[in-house]
Protein backbone atom coordinates (compact mmCIF):
# COMPACT_ATOMS: atom_id res chain seq x y z
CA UNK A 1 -23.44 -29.95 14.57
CA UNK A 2 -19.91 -29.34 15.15
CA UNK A 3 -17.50 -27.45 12.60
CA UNK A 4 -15.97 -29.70 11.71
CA UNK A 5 -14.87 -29.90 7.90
CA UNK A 6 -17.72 -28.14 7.96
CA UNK A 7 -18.34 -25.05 4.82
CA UNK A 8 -18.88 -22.55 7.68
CA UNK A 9 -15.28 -23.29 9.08
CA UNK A 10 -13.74 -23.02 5.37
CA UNK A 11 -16.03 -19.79 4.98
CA UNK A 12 -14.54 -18.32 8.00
CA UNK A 13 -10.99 -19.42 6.68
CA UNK A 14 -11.32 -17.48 3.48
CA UNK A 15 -12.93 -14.44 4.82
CA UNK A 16 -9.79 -14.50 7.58
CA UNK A 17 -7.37 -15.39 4.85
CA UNK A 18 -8.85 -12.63 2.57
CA UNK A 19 -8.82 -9.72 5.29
CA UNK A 20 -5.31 -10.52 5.90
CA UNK A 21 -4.13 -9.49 2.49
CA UNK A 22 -6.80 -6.70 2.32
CA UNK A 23 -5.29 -5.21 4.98
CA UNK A 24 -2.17 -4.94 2.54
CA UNK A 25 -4.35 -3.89 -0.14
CA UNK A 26 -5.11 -0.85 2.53
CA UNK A 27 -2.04 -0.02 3.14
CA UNK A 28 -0.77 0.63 -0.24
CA UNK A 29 -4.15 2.37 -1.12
CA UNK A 30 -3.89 4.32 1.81
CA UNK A 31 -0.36 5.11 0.96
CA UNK A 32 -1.65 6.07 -2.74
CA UNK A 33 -4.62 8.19 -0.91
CA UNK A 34 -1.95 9.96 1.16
CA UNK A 35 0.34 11.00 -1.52
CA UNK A 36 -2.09 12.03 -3.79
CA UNK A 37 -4.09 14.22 -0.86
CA UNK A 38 -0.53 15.46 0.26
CA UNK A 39 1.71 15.87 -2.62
CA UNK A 40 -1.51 16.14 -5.71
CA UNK A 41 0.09 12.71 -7.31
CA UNK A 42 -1.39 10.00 -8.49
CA UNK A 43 1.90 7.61 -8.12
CA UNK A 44 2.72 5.34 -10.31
CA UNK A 45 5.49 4.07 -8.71
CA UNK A 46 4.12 3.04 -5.54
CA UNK A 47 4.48 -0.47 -6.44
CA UNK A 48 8.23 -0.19 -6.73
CA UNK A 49 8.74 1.36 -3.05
CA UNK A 50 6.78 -1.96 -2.13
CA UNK A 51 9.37 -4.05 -4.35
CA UNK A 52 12.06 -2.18 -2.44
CA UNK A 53 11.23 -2.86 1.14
CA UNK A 54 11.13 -6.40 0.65
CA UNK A 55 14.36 -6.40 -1.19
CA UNK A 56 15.89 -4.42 1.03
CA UNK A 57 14.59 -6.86 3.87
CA UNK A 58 15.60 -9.88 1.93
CA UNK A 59 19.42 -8.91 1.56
CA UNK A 60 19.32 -7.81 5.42
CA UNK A 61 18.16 -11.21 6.56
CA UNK A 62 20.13 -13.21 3.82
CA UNK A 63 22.96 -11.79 3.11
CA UNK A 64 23.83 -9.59 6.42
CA UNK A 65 22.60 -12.17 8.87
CA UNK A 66 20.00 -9.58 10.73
CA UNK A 67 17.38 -11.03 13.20
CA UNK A 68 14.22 -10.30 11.66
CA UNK A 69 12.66 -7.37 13.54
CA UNK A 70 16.33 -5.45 13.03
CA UNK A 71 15.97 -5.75 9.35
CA UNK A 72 12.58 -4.74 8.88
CA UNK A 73 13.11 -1.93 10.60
CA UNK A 74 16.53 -1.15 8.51
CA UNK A 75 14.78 -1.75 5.50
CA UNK A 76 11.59 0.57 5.87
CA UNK A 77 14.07 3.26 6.95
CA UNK A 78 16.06 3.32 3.95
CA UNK A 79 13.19 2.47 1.45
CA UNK A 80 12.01 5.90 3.14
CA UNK A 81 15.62 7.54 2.67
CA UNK A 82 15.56 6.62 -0.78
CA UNK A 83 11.89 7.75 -1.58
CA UNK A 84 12.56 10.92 -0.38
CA UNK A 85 15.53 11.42 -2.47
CA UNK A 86 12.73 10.18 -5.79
CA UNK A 87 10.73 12.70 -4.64
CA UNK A 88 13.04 15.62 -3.93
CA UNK A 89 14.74 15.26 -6.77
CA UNK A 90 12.07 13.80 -9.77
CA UNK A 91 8.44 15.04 -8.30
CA UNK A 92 9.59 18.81 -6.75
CA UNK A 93 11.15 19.48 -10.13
CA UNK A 94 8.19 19.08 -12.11
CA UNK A 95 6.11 21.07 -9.05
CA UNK A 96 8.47 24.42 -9.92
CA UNK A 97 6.69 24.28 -13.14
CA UNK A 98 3.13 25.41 -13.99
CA UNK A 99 0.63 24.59 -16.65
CA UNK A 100 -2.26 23.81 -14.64
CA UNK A 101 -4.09 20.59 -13.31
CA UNK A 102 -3.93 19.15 -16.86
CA UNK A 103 -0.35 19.51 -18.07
CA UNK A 104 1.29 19.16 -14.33
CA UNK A 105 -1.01 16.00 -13.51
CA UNK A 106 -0.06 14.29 -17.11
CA UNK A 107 3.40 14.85 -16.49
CA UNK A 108 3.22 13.62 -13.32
CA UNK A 109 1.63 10.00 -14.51
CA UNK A 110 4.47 10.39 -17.23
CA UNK A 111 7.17 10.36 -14.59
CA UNK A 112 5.49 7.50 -12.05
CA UNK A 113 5.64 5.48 -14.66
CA UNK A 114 9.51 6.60 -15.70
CA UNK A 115 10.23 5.76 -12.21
CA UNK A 116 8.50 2.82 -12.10
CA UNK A 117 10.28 1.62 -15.19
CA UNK A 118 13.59 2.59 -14.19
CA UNK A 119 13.28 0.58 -10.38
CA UNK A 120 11.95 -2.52 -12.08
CA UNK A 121 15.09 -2.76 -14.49
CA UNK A 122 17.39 -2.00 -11.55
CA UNK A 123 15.90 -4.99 -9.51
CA UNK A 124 16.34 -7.29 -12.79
CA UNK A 125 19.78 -5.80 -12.90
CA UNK A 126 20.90 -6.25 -9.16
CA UNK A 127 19.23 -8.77 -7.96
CA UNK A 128 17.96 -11.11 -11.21
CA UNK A 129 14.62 -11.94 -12.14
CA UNK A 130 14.63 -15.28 -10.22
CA UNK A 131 11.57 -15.11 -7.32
CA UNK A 132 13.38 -15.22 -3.70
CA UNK A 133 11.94 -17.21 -1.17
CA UNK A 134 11.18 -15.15 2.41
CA UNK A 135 10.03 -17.11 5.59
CA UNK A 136 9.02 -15.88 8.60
CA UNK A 137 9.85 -18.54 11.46
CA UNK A 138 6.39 -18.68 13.33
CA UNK A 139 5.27 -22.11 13.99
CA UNK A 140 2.72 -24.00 13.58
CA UNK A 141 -0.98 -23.43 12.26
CA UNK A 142 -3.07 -21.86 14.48
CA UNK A 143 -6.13 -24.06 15.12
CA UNK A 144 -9.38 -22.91 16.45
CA UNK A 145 -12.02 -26.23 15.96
CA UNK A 146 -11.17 -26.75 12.55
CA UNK A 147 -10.04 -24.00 11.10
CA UNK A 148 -6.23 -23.87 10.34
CA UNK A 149 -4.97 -20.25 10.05
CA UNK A 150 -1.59 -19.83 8.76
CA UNK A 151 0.56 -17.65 11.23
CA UNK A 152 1.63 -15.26 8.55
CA UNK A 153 -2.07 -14.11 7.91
CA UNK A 154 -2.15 -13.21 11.69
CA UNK A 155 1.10 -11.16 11.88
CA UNK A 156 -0.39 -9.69 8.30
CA UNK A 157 -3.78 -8.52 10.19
CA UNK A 158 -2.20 -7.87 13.55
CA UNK A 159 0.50 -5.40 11.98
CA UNK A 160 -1.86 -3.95 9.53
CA UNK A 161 -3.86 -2.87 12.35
CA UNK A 162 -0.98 -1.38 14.24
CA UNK A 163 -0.02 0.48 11.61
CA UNK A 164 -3.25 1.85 10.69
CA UNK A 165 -4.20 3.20 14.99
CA UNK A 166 -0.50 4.46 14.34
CA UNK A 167 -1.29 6.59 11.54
CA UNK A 168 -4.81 7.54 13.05
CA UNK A 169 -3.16 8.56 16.13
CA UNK A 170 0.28 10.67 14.31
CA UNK A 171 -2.63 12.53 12.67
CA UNK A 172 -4.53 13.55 15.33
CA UNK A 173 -2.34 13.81 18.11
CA UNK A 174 0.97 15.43 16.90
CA UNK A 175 2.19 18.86 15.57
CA UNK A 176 3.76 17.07 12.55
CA UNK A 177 0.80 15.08 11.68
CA UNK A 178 -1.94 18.10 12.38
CA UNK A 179 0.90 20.25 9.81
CA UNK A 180 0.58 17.41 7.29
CA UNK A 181 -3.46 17.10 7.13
CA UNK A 182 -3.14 21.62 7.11
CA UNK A 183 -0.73 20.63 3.91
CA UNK A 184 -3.09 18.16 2.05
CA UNK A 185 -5.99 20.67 2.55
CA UNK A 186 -4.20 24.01 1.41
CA UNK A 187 -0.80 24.65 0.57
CA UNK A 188 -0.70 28.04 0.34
CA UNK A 189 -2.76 28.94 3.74
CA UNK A 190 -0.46 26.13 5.53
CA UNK A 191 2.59 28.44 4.23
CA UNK A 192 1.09 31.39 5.48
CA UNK A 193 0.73 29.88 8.84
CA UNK A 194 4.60 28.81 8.96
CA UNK A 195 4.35 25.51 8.09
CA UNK A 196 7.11 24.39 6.10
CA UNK A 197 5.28 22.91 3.15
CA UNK A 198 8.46 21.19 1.03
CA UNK A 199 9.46 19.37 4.32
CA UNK A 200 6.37 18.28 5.38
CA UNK A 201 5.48 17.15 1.80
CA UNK A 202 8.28 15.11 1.84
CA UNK A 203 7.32 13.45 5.28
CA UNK A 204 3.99 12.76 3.41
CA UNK A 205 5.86 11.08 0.61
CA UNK A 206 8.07 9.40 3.61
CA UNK A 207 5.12 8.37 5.35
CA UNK A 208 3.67 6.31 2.61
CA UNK A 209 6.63 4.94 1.62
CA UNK A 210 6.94 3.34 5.25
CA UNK A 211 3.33 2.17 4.88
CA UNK A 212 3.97 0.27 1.28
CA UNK A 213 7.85 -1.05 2.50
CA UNK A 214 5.86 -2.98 5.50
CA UNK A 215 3.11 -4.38 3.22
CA UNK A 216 5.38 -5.56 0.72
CA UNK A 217 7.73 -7.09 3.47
CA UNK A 218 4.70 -8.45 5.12
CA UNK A 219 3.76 -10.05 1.64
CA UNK A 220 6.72 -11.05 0.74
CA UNK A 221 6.53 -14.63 2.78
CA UNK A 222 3.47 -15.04 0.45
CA UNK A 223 4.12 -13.98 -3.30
CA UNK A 224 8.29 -14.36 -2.64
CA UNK A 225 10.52 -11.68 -3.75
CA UNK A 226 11.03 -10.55 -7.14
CA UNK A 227 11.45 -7.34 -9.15
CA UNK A 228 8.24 -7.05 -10.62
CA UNK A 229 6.25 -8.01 -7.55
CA UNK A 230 4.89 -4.59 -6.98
CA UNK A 231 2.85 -4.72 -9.94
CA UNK A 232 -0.31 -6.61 -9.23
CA UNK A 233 -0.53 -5.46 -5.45
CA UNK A 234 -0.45 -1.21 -6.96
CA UNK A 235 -3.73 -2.27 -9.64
CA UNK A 236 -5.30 -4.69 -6.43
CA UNK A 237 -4.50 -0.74 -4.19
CA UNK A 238 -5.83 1.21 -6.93
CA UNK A 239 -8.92 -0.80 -7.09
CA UNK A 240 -9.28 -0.23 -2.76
CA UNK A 241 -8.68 3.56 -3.23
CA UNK A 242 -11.57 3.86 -5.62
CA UNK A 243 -13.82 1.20 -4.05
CA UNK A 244 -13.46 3.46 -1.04
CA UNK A 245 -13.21 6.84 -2.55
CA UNK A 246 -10.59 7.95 -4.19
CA UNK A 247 -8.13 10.25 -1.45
CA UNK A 248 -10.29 9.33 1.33
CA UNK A 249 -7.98 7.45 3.92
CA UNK A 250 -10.59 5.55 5.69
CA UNK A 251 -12.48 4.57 2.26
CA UNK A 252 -8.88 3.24 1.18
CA UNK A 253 -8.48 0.85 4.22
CA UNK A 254 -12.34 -0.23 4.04
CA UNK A 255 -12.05 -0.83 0.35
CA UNK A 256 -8.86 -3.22 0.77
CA UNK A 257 -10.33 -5.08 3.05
CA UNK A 258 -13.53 -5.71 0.52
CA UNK A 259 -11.19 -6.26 -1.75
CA UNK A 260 -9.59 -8.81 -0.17
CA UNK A 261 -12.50 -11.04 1.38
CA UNK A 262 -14.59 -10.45 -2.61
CA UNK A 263 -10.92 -12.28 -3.67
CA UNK A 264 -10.78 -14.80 -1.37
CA UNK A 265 -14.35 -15.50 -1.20
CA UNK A 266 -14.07 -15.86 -5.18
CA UNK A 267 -10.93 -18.29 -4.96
CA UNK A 268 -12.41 -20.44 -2.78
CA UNK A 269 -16.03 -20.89 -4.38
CA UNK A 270 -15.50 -20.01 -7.92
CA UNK A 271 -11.90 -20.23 -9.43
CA UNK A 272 -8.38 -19.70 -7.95
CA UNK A 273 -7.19 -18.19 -11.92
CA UNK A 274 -10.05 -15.81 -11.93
CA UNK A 275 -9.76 -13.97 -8.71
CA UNK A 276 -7.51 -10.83 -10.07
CA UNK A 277 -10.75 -9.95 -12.34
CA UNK A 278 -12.98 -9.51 -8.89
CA UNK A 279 -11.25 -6.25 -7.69
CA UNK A 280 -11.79 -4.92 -11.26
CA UNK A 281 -15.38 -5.75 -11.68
CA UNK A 282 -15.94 -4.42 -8.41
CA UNK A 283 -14.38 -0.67 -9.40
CA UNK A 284 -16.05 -0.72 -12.59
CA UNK A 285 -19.52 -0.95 -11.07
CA UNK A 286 -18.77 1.12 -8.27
CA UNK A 287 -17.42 3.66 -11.01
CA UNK A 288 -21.06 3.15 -12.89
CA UNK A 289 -22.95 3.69 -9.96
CA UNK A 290 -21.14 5.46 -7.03
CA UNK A 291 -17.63 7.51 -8.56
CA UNK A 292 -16.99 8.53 -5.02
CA UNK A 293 -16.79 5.45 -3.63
CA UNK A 294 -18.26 3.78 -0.48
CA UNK A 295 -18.49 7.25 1.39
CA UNK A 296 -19.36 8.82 -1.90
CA UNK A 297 -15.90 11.36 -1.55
CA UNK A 298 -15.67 13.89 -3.48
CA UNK A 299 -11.99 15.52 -4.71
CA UNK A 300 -11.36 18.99 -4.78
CA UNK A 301 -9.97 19.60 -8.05
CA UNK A 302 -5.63 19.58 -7.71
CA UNK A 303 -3.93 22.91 -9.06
């Protein structure tokens, strides 16, 4: 029996199709896991810095006439630039200040969702509500037998993984990365040991904003570019990071990737305007019956 227009060749098209955008899921939950390990934030605002690479892209391409490699590049660098800058100047402020886990982590939330706030109005502002169309030029379908796999999904899973052995391999095999993981663990002890822990907290912060400007230039050809864009793909992250265990990097990129198949899977043999509920149902129970996630991860209390 051949495949055919066969259900096993549109299973294997959803499962493909949904680890594609899982793998974006990952990425901004394993930005989110990064920060929060790194800097003690649970940010808000992620969402925006994803809004902000792909406008940043989008005006590169459109309106400066870049090849497409050039601006991506451009356009992660300065969504890094200016993320820095958010978190020099909003996030350090409030980190001078004491009051303990609770008052320091509320006001925290308080001001990722200020930021938040503020970036969305300045995209309606500069650039208009309207959603932006944003091709990549890569051919045809791919066809293996019958299954027809758009070439966007492909980049989407090939540069996913890139990233991902990237990261793996920064923190294991270089001085800056090694200082970063010492930071995330203990600040003072990494301070002791002459790590500079306000720089390398801001190449933390840096770091994930380069992770969450590719994924939202990478999904950008899918959902098109607009200024509120962020939105659903931060709650879809938030659901990977707990899925996998809150802070734990690994959990983050194997809960996206659930994630994203459970989606697809329930698109494609339940209903297409029901599939944003999945991820949710899925953290709920795994809240219910596992709180640490897939590798049951347990957070050291942030002070």
């Amino acid at each position: 029996m051949g495949m055919e227009s066969s259900p096993l060749a549109h299973f294997i098209d959803l499962v493909i199709t949904g680890l594609a955008v899982g793998a974006l899921y990952g990425l901004v939950a394993l930005s989110i896991s990064i920060i929060y390990a790194g800097l003690d934030i649970v940010h808000f605002a992620q969402g925006e810095i994803l809004t902000m690479g792909a406008f940043f892209c989008w005006v590169l391409v459109y309106n400066q006439g870049l090849s497409m490699p050039a601006a991506c590049l451009l356009a992660v660098a300065a969504t890094v630039v200016v993320a820095v800058i958010i978190q020099r100047v909003v996030y350090n402020s409030i980190l001078k200040f004491g009051g303990g886990f609770t008052v320091r982590g509320i006001t925290f939330m308080v001001a990722g969702f200020g930021v938040s706030t503020v970036l969305q109005n300045l995209y309606w502002i500069i650039w208009n509500p309207m959603p932006k169309p944003f091709a990549f030029e890569l051919g045809s379908p791919i066809v293996l037998g019958s299954i027809r796999l758009q070439p966007v999904y492909a980049l989407i899973l090939a540069v996913s993984m890139v990233l991902m052995i990237a990261l793996a391999v920064f923190f294991k095999k270089t001085r800056l990365g090694l200082a970063v993981l010492a930071v995330s663990y203990n600040k003072p002890v990494s301070s002791l040991m002459g790590i500079n822990v306000n720089r390398t907290m801001s190449v933390t912060f840096g770091l994930a904003a380069a992770l969450t400007a590719a994924a939202g230039i990478l999904i950008a050809p899918i959902t098109f570019v607009q200024y509120n864009m962020g939105l659903v793909i931060l709650q879809k992250a938030f659901c990977a990071a707990v899925i996998g265990g809150f802070g734990n990097v690994t959990g983050s990129i194997l809960g996206g990737l659930i994630l994203g198949v459970a989606e697809s899977l329930g698109a494609g043999y339940i209903s297409t305007g029901h599939k944003d509920m999945i991820g949710f149902i899925i953290m709920i129970v795994m809240l219910m019956i596992r709180p640490g996630g897939i590798f049951n991860f347990r957070v050291k209390q942030k002070a």
